[in-house]
Protein backbone atom coordinates (compact mmCIF):
# COMPACT_ATOMS: atom_id res chain seq x y z
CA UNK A 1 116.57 42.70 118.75
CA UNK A 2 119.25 39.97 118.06
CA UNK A 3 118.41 36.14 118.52
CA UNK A 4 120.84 33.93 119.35
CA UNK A 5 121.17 30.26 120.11
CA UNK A 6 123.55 28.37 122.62
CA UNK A 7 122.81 30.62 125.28
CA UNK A 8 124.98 28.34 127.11
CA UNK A 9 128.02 27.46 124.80
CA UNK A 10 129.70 24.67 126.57
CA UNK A 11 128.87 22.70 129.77
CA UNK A 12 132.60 21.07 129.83
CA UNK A 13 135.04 22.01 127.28
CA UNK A 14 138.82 21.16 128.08
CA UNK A 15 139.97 23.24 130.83
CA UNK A 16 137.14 25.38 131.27
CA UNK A 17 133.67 25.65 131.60
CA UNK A 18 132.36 28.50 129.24
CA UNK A 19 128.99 30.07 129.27
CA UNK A 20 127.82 33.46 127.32
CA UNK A 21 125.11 36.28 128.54
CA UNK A 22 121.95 37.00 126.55
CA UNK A 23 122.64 39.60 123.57
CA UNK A 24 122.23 43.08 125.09
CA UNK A 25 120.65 45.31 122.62
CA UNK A 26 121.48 48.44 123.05
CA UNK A 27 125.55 48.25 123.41
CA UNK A 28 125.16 45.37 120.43
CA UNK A 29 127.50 43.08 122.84
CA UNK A 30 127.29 39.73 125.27
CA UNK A 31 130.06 38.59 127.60
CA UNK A 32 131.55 35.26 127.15
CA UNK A 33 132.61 33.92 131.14
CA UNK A 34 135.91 31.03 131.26
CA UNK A 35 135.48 29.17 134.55
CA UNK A 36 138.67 27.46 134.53
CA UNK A 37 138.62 23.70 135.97
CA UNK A 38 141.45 22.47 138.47
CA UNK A 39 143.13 21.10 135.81
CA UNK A 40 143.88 24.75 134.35
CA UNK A 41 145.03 26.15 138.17
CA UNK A 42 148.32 27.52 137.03
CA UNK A 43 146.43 30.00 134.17
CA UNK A 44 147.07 33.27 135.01
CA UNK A 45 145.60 35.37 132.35
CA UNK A 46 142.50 34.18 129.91
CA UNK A 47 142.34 35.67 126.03
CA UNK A 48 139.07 35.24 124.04
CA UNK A 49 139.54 34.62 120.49
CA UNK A 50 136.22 35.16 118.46
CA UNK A 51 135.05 35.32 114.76
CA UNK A 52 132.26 34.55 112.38
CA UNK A 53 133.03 31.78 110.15
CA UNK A 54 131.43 33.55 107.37
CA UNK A 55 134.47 34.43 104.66
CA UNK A 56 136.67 32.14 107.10
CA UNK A 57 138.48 33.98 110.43
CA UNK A 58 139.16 37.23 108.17
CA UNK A 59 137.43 39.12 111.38
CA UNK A 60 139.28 37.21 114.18
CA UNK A 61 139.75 39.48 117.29
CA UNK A 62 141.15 38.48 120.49
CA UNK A 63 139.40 39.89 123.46
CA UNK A 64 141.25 40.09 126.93
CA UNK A 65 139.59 38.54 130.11
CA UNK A 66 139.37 40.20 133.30
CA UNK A 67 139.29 38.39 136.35
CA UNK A 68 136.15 38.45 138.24
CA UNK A 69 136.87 35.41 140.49
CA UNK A 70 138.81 33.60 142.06
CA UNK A 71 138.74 31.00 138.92
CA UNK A 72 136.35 33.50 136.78
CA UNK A 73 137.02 35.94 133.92
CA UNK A 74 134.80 37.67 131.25
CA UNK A 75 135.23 39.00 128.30
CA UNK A 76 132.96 41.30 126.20
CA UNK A 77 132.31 40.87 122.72
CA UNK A 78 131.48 43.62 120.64
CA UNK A 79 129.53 42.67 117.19
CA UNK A 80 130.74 45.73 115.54
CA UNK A 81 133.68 44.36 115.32
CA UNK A 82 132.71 41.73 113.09
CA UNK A 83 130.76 43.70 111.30
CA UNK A 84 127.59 43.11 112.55
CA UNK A 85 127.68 39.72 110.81
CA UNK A 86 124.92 37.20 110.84
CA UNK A 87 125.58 33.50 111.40
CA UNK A 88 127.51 31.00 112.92
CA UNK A 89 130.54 32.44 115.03
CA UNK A 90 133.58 30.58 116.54
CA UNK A 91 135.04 31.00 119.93
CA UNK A 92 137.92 29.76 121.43
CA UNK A 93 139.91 30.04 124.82
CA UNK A 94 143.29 30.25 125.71
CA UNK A 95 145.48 30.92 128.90
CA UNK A 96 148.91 31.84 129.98
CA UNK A 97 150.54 29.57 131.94
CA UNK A 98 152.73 30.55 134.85
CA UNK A 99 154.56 27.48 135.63
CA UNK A 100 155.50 26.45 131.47
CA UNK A 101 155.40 30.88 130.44
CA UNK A 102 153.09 29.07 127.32
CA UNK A 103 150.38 30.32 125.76
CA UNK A 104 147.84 27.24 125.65
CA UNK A 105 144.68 26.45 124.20
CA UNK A 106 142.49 25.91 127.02
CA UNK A 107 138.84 25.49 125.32
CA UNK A 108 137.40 24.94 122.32
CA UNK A 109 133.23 25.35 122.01
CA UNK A 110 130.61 25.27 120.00
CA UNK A 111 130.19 28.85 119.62
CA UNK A 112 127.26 30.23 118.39
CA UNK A 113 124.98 31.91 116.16
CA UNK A 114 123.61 35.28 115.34
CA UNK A 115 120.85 34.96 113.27
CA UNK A 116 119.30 38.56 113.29
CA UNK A 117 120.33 42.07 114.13
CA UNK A 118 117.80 44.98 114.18
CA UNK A 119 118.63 48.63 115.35
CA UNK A 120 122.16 48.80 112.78
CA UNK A 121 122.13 51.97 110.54
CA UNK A 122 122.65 51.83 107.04
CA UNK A 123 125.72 53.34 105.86
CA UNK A 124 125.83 56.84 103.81
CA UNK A 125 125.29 56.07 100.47
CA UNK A 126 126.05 59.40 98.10
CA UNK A 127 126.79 61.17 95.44
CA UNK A 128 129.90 63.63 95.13
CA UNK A 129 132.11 65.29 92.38
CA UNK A 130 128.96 66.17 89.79
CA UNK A 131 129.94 67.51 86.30
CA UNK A 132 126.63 67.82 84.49
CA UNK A 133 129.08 68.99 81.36
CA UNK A 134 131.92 65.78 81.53
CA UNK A 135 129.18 63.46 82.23
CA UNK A 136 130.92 62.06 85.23
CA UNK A 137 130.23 62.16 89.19
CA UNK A 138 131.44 59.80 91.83
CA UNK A 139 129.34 57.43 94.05
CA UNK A 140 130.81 56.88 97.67
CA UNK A 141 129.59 54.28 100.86
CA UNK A 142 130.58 55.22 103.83
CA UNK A 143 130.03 52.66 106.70
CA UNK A 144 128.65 54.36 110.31
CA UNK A 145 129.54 52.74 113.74
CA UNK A 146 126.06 50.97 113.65
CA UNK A 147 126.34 49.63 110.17
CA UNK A 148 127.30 46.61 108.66
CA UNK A 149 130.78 46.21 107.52
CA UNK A 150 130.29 46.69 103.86
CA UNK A 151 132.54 44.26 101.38
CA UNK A 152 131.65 45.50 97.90
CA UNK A 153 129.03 47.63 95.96
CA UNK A 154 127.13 46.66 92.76
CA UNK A 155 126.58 50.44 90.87
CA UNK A 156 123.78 50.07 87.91
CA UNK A 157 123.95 52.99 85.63
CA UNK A 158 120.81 53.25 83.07
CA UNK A 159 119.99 55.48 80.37
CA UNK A 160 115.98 56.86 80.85
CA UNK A 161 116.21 57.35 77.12
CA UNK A 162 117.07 53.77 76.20
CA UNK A 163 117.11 51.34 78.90
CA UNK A 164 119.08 49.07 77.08
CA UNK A 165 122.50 51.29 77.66
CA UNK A 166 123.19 50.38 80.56
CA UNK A 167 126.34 49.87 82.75
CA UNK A 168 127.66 47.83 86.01
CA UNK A 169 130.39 48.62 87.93
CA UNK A 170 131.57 46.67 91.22
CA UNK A 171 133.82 48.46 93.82
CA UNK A 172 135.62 47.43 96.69
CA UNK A 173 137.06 49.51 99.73
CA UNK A 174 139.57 51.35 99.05
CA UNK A 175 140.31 52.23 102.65
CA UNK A 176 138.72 50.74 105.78
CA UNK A 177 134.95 51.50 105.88
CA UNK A 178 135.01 53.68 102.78
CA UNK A 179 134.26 52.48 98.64
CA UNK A 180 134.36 55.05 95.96
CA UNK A 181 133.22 54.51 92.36
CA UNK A 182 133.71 56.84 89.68
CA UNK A 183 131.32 56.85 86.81
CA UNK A 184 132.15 58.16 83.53
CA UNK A 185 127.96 58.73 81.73
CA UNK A 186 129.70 59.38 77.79
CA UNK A 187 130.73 55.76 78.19
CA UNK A 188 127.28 54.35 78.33
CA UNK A 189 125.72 57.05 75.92
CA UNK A 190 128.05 59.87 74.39
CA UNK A 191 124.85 62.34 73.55
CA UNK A 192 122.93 64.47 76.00
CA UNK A 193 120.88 61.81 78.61
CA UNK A 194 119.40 61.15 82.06
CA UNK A 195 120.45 58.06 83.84
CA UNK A 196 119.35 56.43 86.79
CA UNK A 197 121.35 55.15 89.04
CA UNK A 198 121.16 51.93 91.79
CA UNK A 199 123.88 51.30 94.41
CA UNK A 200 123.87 47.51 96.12
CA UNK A 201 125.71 47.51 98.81
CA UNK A 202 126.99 43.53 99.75
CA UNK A 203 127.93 43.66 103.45
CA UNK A 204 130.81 40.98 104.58
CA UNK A 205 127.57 38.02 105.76
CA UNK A 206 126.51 38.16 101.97
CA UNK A 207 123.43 40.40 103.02
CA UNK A 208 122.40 43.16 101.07
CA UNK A 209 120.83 46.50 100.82
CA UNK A 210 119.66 48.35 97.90
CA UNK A 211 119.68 52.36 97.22
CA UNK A 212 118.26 54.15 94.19
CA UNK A 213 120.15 57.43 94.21
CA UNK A 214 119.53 60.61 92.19
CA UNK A 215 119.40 61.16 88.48
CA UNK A 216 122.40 62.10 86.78
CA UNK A 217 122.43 63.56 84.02
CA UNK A 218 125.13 64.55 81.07
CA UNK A 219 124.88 67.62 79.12
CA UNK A 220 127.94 68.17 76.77
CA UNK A 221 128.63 71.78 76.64
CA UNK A 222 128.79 72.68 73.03
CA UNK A 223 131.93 74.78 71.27
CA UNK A 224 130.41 77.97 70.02
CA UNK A 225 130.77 79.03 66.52
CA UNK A 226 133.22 81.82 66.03
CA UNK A 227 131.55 85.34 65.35
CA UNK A 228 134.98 86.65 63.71
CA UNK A 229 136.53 84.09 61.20
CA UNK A 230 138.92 86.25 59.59
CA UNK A 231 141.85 84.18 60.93
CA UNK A 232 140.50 80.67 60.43
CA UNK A 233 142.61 79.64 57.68
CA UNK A 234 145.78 81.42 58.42
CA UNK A 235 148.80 79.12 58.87
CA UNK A 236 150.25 79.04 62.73
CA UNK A 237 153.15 81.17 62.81
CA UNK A 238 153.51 81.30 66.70
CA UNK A 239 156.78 79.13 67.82
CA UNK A 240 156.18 75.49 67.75
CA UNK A 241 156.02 74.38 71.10
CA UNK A 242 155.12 77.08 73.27
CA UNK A 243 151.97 78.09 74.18
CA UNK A 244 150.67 80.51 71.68
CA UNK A 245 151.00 77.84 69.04
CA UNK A 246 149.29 75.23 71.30
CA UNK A 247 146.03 77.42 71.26
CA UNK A 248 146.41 78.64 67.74
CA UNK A 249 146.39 75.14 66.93
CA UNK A 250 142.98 74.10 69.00
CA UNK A 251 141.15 77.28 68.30
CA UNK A 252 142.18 78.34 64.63
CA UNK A 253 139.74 81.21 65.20
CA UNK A 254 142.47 83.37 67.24
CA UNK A 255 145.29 85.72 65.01
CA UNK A 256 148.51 85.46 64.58
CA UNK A 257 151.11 88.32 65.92
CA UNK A 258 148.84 88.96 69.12
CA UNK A 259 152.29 89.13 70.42
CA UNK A 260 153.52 87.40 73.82
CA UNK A 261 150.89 85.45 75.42
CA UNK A 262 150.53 88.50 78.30
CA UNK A 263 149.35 90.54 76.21
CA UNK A 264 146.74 88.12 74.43
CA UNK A 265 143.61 89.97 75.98
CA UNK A 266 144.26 93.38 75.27
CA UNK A 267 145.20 92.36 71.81
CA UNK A 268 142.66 90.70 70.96
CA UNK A 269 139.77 92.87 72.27
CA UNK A 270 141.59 95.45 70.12
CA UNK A 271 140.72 93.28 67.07
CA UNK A 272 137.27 93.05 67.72
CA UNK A 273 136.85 90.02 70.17
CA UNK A 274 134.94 89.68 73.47
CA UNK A 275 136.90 89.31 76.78
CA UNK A 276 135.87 88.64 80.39
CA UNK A 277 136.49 86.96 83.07
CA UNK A 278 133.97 83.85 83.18
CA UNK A 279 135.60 80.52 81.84
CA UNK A 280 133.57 78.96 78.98
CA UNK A 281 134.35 76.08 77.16
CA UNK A 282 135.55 76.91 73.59
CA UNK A 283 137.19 79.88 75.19
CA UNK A 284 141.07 81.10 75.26
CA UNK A 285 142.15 81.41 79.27
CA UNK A 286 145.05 84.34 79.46
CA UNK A 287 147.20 84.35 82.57
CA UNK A 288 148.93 87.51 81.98
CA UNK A 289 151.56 87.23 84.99
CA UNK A 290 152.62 84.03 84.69
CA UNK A 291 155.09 82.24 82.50
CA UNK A 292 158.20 84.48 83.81
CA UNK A 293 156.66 87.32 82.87
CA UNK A 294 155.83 85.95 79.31
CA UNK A 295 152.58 85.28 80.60
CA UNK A 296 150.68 82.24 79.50
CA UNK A 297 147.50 80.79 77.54
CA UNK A 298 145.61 77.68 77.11
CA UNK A 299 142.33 76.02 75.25
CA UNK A 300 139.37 75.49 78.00
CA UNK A 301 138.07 72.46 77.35
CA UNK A 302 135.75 72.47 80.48
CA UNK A 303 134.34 74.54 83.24
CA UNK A 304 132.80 73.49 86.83
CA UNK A 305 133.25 77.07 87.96
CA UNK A 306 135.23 79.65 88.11
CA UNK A 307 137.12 77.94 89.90
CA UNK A 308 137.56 74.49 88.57
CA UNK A 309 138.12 74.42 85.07
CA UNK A 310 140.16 72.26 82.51
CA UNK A 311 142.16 72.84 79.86
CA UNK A 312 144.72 71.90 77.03
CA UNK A 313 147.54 73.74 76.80
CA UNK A 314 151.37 73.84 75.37
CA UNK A 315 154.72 74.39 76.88
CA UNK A 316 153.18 73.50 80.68
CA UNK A 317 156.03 72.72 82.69
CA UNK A 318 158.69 72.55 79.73
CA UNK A 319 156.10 70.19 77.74
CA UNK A 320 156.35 71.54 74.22
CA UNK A 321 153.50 69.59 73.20
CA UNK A 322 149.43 69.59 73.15
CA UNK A 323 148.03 68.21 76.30
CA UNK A 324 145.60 68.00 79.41
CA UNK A 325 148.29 68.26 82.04
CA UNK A 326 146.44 69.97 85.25
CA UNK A 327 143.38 67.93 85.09
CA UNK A 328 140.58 69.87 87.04
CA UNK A 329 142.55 72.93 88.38
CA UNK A 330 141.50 76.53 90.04
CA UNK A 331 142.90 79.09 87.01
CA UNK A 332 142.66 81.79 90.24
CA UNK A 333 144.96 80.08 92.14
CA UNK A 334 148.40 82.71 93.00
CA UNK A 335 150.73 80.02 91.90
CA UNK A 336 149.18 80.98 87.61
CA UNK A 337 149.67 84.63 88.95
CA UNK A 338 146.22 85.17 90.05
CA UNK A 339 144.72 87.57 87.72
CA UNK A 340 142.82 86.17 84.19
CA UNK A 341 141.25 86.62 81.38
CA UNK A 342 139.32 84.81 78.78
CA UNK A 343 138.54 85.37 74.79
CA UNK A 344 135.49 84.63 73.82
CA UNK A 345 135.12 83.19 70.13
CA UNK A 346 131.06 84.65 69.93
């Protein structure tokens, strides 16, 4: 049910005589009707101009008139496209005239106010992009046609462990209808933890709703301890720059001379090391088909699947240094060559 006041707006304003219909509840919409006076004879098409004065005229919408009458025209006003906002709203007429091709003011009233709305949805409130291992995930607010138009969310992130780390973020769309809020769970406590987590969502008439989401949790993943250690303290004598040094230089554990980073696998499980095809962090990744035939290797450094992994890495794209270039990548993907291996350090 909505209640509204000023049922009728106007009994004389300027050039027309206004008058709105009760709120209709299912369709969330009333019709404003412009009777236009003699005065206003030579208007030949009436425009609707409507917005809640909460946050100024940031929602203003014009709505077009149709003619109904001889001096009549209506105009429906949808709420949803003011967000469903509460309060005082403004409205305003204003004509074309035929005989001076202007477009005038004709009216202006008192408007009126919405002062409660029930039947709107909330919008989805979520979580997405969960990596237990990182510590991150991403919390998203999604508005629905029935909701509120959302103008910011309040995120609370709390450690069950300690409640005094804790964290706030605030978010604002990003794109219309849609906020997205990436949490990072290391920065509020960097050793394995459970957090709660509360969304507030703000909607555009300074309402607001509150949503206590799932427990997230961050469990660092940590580097096993090398079975062979034969190798630890050699010096690097793979190429500075390329890739073979790059991993010999994160995971000290590997030989030297395993040859050209293609052949990485086979040479290694012919020293005595364990090699499969499930990424684990602490683990060597071998792409044996790609680098021109070279073939290629890298450091994992994480693992969401089998498919989604990250990694540091040399000589990626000509970059003969140590870095995270990919970010979170798919090491199956045909572009790497599609076939790979991994060396195990346990």
């Amino acid at each position: 049910m909505a209640f509204l006041t000023n049922s009728v707006m106007a009994d004389q304003q300027g050039d027309a005589l206004v008058t709105k219909t009760p709120f209709d509840l299912a369709s969330k919409t009333f019709e404003v009707t412009a009777q236009k006076t003699e005065q206003c004879k030579d208007i030949t098409r009436i425009d609707v101009a409507v917005w809640s004065e909460e946050d100024g005229q940031d929602d203003l919408k014009w709505y077009k008139a149709t003619k109904v009458g001889d001096s009549s025209y209506k105009a429906t006003i949808q709420l949803s496209n003011h967000g469903f906002d509460t309060g005082a709203y403004g409205v305003h007429i204003y004509g074309d005239n035929s005989i001076t091709n202007s477009f005038e003011a004709l009216s202006g009233t008192p408007g009126f106010r919405v002062d409660q709305i029930s039947g709107l949805e909330n919008p989805d409130v979520g979580i997405s992009n969960v990596n237990t291992s990182n510590g991150s995930f991403k919390v998203n607010v999604t508005e629905k046609a029935m909701s509120k138009r959302v103008s910011k969310v309040n995120l609370k992130v709390t450690s069950k462990s300690n409640p005094q780390k804790s964290k706030t973020y605030e978010a604002k769309p990003s794109s219309y209808g849609k906020i997205s809020q990436t949490v990072d769970l290391k920065s509020i406590n960097n050793q394995a933890d459970t957090f709660s987590v509360t969304a507030t969502v703000i909607y555009s008439d300074n309402s607001t709703a509150t949503f206590n989401l799932s427990d997230q949790s961050y469990k660092p993943t940590t580097t096993p301890t090398p079975r062979i250690t034969t190798y630890i303290n050699e010096t690097n004598t793979y190429p500075v720059g390329q890739c073979t040094w790059g991993v010999k230089s994160l995971a000290p554990w590997i030989p030297n001379r395993l040859g050209n980073a293609g052949g990485w696998a086979v040479n290694a499980r012919a020293k005595g090391f364990r090699v499969g095809t499930t990424p684990r962090v602490g683990s060597i990744v071998v792409w044996p088909h790609d680098g021109g035939g070279y073939g290629h290797v890298a450091y994992v450094t994480a693992v969401s699947s089998n498919t989604r992994i990250q990694v540091k890495e040399a000589n990626y794209a000509g970059k003969q240094y140590i870095g995270n270039f990919r970010g979170w990548f798919n090491p199956l993907d045909s572009f790497w060559g599609g076939d790979v291996s991994y060396i195990y350090p346990d």
